[in-house]
C-alpha atoms as a PDB file:
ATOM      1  CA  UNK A   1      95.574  73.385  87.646  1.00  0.00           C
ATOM      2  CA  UNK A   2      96.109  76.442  89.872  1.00  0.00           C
ATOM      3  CA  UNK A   3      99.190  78.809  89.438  1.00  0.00           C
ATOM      4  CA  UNK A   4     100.688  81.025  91.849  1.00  0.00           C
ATOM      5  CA  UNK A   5     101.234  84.645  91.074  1.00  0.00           C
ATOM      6  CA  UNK A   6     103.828  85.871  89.060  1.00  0.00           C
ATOM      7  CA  UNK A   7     103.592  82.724  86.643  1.00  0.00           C
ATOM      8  CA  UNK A   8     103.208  82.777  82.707  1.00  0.00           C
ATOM      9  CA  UNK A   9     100.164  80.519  82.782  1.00  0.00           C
ATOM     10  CA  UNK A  10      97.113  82.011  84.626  1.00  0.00           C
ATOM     11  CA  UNK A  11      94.335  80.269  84.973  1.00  0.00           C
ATOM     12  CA  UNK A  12      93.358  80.761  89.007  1.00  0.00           C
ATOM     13  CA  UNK A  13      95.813  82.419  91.097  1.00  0.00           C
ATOM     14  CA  UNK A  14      95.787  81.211  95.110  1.00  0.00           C
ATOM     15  CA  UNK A  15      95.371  84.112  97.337  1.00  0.00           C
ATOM     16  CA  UNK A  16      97.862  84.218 100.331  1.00  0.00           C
ATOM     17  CA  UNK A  17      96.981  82.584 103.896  1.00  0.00           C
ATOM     18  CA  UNK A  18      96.677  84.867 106.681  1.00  0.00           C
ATOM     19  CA  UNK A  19      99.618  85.027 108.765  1.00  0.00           C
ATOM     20  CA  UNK A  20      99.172  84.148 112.525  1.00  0.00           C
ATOM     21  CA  UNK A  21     100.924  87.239 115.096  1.00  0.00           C
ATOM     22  CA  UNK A  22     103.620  85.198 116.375  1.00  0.00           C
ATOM     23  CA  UNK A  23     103.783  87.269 119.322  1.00  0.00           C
ATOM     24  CA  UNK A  24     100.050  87.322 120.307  1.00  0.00           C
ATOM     25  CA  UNK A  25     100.180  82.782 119.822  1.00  0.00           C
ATOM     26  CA  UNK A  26     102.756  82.846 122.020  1.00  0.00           C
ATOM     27  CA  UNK A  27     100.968  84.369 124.860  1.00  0.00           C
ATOM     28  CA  UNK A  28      97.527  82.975 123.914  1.00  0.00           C
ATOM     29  CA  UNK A  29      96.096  79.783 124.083  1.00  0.00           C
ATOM     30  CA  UNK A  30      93.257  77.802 123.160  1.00  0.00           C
ATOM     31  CA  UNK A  31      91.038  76.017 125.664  1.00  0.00           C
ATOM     32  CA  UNK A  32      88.529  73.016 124.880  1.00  0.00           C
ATOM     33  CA  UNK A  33      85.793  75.015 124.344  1.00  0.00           C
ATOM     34  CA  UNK A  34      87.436  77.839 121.997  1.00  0.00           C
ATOM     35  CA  UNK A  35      87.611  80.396 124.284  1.00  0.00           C
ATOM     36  CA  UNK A  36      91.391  81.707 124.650  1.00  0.00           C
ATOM     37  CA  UNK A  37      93.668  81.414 127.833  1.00  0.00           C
ATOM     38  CA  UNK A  38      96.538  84.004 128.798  1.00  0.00           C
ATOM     39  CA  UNK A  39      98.689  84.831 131.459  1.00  0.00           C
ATOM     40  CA  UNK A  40      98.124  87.939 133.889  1.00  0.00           C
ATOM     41  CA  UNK A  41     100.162  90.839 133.838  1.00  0.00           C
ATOM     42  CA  UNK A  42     102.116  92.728 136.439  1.00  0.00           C
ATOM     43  CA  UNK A  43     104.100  89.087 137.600  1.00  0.00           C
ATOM     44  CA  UNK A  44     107.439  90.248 136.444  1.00  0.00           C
ATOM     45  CA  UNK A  45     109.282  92.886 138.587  1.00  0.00           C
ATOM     46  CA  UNK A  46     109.112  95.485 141.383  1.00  0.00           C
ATOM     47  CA  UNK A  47     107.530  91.979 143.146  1.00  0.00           C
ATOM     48  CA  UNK A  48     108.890  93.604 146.768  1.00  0.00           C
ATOM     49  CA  UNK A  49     105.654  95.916 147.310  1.00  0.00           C
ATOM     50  CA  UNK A  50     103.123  93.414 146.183  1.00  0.00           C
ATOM     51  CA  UNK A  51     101.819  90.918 149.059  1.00  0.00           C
ATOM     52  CA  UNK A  52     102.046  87.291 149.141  1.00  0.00           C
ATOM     53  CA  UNK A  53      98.551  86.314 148.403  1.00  0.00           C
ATOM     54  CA  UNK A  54      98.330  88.902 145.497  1.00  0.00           C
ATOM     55  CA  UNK A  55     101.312  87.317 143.771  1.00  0.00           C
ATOM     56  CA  UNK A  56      99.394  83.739 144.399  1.00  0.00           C
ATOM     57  CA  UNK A  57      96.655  85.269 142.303  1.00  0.00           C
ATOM     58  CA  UNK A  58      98.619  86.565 139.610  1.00  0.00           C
ATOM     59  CA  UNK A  59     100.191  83.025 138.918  1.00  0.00           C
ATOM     60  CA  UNK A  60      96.923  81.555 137.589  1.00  0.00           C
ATOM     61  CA  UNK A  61      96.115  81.838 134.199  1.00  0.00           C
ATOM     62  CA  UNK A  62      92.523  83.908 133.106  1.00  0.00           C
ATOM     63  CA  UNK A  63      90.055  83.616 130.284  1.00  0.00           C
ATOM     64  CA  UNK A  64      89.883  86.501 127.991  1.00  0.00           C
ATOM     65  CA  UNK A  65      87.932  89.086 127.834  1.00  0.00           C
ATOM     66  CA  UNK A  66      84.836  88.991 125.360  1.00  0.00           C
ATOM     67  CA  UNK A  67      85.501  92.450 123.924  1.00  0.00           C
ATOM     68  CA  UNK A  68      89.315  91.340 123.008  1.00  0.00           C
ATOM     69  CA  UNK A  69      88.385  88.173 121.346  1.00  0.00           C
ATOM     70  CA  UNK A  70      86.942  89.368 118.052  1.00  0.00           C
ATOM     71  CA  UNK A  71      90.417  91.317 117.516  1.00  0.00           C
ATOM     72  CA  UNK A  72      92.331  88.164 119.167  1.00  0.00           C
ATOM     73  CA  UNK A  73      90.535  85.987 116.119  1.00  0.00           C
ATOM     74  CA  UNK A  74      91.984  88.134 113.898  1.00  0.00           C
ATOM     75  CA  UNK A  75      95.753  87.914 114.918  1.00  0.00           C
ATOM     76  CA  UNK A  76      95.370  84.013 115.719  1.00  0.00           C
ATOM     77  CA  UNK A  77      93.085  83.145 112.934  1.00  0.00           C
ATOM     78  CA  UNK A  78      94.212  79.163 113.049  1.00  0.00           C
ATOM     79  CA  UNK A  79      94.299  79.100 116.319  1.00  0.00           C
END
């Protein structure tokens, strides 16, 4: 029988789940093979200076980077 905290009866008490960073899943996402997806920066205004072909670029979507994904594991630990 397992009893949450803050019951009479204590005979195991379930530890909390780790949340997931609601902000960090919605600008993350998992590929296939586990590694995560995201969305380049610099796409969103003062779009006037920056030349065609560079805005072309920033459209794709990128892999991240493999010092980031330890801490990204962390935030998005179901993920």
């Amino acid at each position: 029988m397992k009893i949450r905290k803050g019951s009479t009866i204590k005979e195991e008490i379930i530890m909390p789940k780790i949340k997931t960073n609601r902000a960090a899943a919605k600008r993350f996402k998992a590929t296939g093979t586990g590694k995560l997806k995201r969305n380049k920066a610099y796409k969103s205004h003062i779009l006037t200076k920056k030349s065609t072909k560079r805005k072309r670029n920033l459209r794709q979507a990128t892999i991240t980077d493999a010092t980031n994904v330890k801490n990204m594991k962390k935030v998005l630990p179901y993920l």
